[in-house]
Structure formats: structure tokens, C-alpha cells
Protein backbone atom coordinates (compact mmCIF):
# COMPACT_ATOMS: atom_id res chain seq x y z
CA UNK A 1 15.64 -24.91 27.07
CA UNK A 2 12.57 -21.85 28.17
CA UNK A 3 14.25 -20.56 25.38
CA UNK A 4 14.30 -22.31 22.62
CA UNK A 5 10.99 -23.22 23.29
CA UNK A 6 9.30 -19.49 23.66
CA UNK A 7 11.11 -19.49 20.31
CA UNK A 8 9.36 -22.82 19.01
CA UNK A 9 6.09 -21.55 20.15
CA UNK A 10 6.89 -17.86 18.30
CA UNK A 11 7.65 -19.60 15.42
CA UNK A 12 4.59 -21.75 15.66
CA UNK A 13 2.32 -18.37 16.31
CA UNK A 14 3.92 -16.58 12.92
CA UNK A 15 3.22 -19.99 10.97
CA UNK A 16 -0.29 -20.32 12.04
CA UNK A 17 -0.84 -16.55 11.13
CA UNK A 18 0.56 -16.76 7.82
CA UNK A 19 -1.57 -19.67 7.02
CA UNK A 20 -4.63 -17.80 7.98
CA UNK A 21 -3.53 -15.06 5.62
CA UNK A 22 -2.91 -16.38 2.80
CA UNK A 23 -5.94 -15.10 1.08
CA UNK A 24 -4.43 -11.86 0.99
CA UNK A 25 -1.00 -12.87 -0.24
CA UNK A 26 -2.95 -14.72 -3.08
CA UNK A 27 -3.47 -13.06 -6.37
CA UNK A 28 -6.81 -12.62 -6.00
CA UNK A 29 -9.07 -10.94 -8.64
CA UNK A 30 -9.75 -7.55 -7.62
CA UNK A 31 -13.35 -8.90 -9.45
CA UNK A 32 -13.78 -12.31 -7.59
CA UNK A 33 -17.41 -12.25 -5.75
CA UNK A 34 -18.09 -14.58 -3.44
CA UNK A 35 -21.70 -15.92 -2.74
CA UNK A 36 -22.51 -17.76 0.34
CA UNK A 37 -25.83 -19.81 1.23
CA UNK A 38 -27.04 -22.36 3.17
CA UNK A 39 -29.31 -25.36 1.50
CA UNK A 40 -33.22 -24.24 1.48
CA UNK A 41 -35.76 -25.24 4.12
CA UNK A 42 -35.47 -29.01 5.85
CA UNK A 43 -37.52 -30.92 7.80
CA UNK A 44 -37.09 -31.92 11.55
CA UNK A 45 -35.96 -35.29 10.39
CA UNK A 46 -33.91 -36.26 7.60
CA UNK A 47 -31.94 -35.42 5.04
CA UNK A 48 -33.83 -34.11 1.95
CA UNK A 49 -35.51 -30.40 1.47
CA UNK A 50 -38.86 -29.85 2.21
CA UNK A 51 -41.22 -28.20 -0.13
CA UNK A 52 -40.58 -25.14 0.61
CA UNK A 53 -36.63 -25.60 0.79
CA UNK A 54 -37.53 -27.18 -2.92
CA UNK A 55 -39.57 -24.22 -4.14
CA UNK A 56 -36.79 -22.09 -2.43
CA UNK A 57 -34.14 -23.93 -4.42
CA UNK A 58 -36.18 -23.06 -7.81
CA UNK A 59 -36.52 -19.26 -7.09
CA UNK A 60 -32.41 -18.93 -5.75
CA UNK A 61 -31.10 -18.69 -9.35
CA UNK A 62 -33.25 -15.62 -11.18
CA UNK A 63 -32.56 -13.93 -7.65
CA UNK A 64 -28.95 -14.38 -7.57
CA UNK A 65 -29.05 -13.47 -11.51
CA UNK A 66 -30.85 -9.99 -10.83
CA UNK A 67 -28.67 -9.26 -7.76
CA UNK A 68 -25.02 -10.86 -9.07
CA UNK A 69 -25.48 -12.07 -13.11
CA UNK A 70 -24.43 -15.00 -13.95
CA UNK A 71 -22.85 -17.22 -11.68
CA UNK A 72 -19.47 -18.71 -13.21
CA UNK A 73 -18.39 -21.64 -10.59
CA UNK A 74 -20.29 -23.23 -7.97
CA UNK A 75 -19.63 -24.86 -5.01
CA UNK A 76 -21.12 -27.93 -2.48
CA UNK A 77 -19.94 -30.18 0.23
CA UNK A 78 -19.00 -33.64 -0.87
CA UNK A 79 -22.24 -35.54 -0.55
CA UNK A 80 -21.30 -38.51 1.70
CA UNK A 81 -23.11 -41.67 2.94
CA UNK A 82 -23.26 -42.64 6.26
CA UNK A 83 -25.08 -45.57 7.07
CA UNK A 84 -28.32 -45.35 5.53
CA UNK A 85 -28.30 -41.64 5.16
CA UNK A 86 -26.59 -39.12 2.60
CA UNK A 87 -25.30 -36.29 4.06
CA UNK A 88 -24.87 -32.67 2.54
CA UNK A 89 -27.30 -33.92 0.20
CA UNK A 90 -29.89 -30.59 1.05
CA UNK A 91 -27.06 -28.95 -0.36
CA UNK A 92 -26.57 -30.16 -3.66
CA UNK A 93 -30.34 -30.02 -3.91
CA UNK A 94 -30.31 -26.45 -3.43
CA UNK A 95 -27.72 -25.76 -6.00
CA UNK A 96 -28.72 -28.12 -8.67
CA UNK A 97 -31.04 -25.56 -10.47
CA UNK A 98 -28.53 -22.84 -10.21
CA UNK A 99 -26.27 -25.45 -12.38
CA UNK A 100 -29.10 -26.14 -14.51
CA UNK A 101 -29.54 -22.07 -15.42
CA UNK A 102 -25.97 -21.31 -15.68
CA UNK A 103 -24.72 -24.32 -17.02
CA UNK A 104 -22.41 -25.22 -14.35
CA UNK A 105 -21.30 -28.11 -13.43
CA UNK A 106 -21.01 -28.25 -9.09
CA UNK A 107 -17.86 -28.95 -7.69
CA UNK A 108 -18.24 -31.20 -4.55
CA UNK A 109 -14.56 -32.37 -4.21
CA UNK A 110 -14.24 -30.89 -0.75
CA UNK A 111 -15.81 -32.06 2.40
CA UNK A 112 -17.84 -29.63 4.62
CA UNK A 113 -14.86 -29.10 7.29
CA UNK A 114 -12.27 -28.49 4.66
CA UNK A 115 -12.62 -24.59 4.47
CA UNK A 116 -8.81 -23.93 4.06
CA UNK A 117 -8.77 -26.02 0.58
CA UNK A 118 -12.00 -24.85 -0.53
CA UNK A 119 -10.88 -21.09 -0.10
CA UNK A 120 -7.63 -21.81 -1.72
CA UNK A 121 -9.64 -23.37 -4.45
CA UNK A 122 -11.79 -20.28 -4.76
CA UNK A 123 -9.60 -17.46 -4.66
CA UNK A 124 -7.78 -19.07 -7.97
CA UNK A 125 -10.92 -18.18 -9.83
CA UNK A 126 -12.24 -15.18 -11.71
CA UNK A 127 -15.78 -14.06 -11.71
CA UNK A 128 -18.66 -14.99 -9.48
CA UNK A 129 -18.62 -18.06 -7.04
CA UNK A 130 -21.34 -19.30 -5.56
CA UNK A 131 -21.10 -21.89 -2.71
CA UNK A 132 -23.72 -23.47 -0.93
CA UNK A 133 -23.09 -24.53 2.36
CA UNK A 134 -24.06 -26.47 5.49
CA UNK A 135 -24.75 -23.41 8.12
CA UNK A 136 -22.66 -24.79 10.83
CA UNK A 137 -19.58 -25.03 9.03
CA UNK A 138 -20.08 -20.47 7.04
CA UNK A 139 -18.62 -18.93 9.61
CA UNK A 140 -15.07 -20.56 9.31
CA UNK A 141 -15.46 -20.88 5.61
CA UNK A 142 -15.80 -17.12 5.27
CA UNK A 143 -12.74 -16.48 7.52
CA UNK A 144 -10.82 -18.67 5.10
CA UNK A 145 -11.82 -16.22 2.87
CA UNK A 146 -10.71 -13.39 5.12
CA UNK A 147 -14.27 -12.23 6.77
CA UNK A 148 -15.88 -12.70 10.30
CA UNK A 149 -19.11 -13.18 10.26
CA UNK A 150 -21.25 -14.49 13.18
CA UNK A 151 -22.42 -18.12 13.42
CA UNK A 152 -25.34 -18.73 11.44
CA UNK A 153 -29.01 -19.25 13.04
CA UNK A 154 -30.49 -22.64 12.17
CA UNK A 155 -33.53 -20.36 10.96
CA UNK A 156 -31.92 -18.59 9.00
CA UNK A 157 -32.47 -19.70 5.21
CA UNK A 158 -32.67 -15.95 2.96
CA UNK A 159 -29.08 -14.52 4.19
CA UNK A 160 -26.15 -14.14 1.32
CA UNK A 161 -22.88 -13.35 2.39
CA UNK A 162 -20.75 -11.22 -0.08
CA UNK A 163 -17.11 -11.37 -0.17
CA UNK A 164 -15.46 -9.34 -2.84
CA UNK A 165 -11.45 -8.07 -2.78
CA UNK A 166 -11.02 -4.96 -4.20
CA UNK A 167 -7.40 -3.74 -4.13
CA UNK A 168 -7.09 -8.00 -2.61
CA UNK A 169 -8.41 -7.21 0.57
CA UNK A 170 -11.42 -9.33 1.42
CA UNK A 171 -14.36 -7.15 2.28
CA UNK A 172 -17.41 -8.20 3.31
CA UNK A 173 -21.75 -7.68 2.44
CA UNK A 174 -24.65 -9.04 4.27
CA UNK A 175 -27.39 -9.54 1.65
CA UNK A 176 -31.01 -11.42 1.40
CA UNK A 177 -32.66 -13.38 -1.27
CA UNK A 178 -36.02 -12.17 -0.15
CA UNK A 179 -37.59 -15.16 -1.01
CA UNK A 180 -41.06 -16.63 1.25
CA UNK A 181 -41.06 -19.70 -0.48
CA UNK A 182 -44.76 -21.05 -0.55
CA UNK A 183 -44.75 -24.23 2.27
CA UNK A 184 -46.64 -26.97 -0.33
CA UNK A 185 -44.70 -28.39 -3.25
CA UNK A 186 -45.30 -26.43 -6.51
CA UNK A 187 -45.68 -28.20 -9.68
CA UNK A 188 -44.05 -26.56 -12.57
């Protein structure tokens, strides 16, 4: 019986492992870049940017541009209701001009917890993926995409995380936007 289950649990172990892997089994573009942000600046309360996440969200897409080109997909969190509140909404706010410059349309099929799906998702595609993400749920989105990265600090609003897969393994780049997004709303 100690047997077959140290076997079971073996078995379980290899499984587990193989599912965490899969990225690399994938055929993954050896040109697939993957972009990773949080949603620009929010207030203390609630669930909207503030200015400066706004004027944030309007400078994101020439920087990526210079940095990356064009993007070709683009990712957010399903933007869900709860109560009287929308959640993930900061995040779709961040990325809508992005879409608007590239002429993207933003893919929020997947909730913020589903990382597995959404990396499966994104490793089918060729180009330059941006997703735009609640910071609390990177760090196990970029392991699904094969990287460790530390958790992300609730200040932290400029970092972009890199993937690319040359020769389909998953390496990773710590980048900024370099943005000091004025603190009032700007009128265009």
C-alpha cells in the first residue's frame, strides 16, 4: 500500500512538473515578446485611475512603440462586477489607448487568477504581446510564462517585464517606461 502510494505521489510530482513546463514544450516563436505592466496610478479608494494613472495611460503607448514597435495583441483581466464596484477596471483603462494606437482590439476573456490559460493563450501568438495586469497576480503570470520574477511593490507603476524565447527558452528583461506622469488631469 506505502508503495503504490510513493508511486501515486511520484506520478503526481512528474504531472505537476510537466504542466508547469509546458511553455517550453510549446512551439513558441523564437520572436514572441512579451510585455508586462500593471494599470497606471490609483487612488486609496476605488476602482478608477487617478490623473496621473490617466496621463500615465496616455504616454504608455509612444513609449512602448520607441522601446518594442508596434504592439500586435493585447491583453487584460476580465473586468468583473462585484456589488457596486467593477473590478480590473484600472486595467482596461490603462490599455485602452494602447488599443486605440495600434488598433487592437483587448482581449479580456481570462480572469486575473487564470495565468495557466492566459500563457497558453499567449505563447500561440507571433509578435509582440502586451498584457496589462493587476500587480498581485505578475509574478505567477510570468512563471506561466517560464520566468521568476519577485512580487511586485504596490508602488511600483514604471516597471516592464520582458519575456522573449529565443531558441524556446523563456528568458527574461527588467525594463522601465520612464514615465513621471504629471499628478493633475491633462486636457488634450
Amino acid at each position: 500500500m506505502k508503495i503504490l502510494a510513493g508511486q501515486l505521489l511520484l506520478a503526481t510530482l512528474i504531472a505537476s512538473m510537466c504542466m508547469e513546463s509546458a511553455f517550453a514544450e510549446a512551439e513558441t516563436d523564437a520572436g514572441l515578446k512579451v510585455l508586462i505592466i500593471r494599470h497606471g496610478e490609483k487612488p486609496k479608494n476605488g476602482e478608477n485611475l487617478t490623473c496621473q494613472g490617466e496621463n500615465r495611460a496616455r504616454q504608455i503607448p509612444a513609449v512602448l512603440e520607441k522601446k518594442f514597435g508596434k504592439m500586435d495583441y493585447l491583453y487584460v483581466p476580465t473586468v468583473v462586477g462585484r456589488g457596486n464596484k467593477t473590478l480590473h477596471s484600472r486595467m482596461f483603462q490603462t490599455a485602452t489607448p494602447t488599443a486605440i494606437r495600434n488598433g487592437l482590439e483587448i482581449n479580456s476573456q481570462f480572469s486575473a487568477a487564470d495565468a495557466g490559460p492566459v500563457a497558453q493563450s499567449v505563447l500561440k501568438k507571433k509578435g509582440t504581446v502586451l498584457l496589462v495586469w493587476n500587480h498581485k497576480a505578475i509574478a505567477k503570470l510570468a512563471q506561466s510564462l517560464g520566468v521568476t520574477t519577485a512580487a511586485w511593490q504596490d508602488a511600483d507603476y514604471d516597471r516592464i517585464l520582458v519575456i522573449r524565447y529565443p531558441k524556446g527558452q523563456a528568458m527574461l528583461e527588467v525594463d522601465a517606461q520612464g514615465l513621471s506622469p504629471a499628478l493633475e488631469c491633462v486636457d488634450r
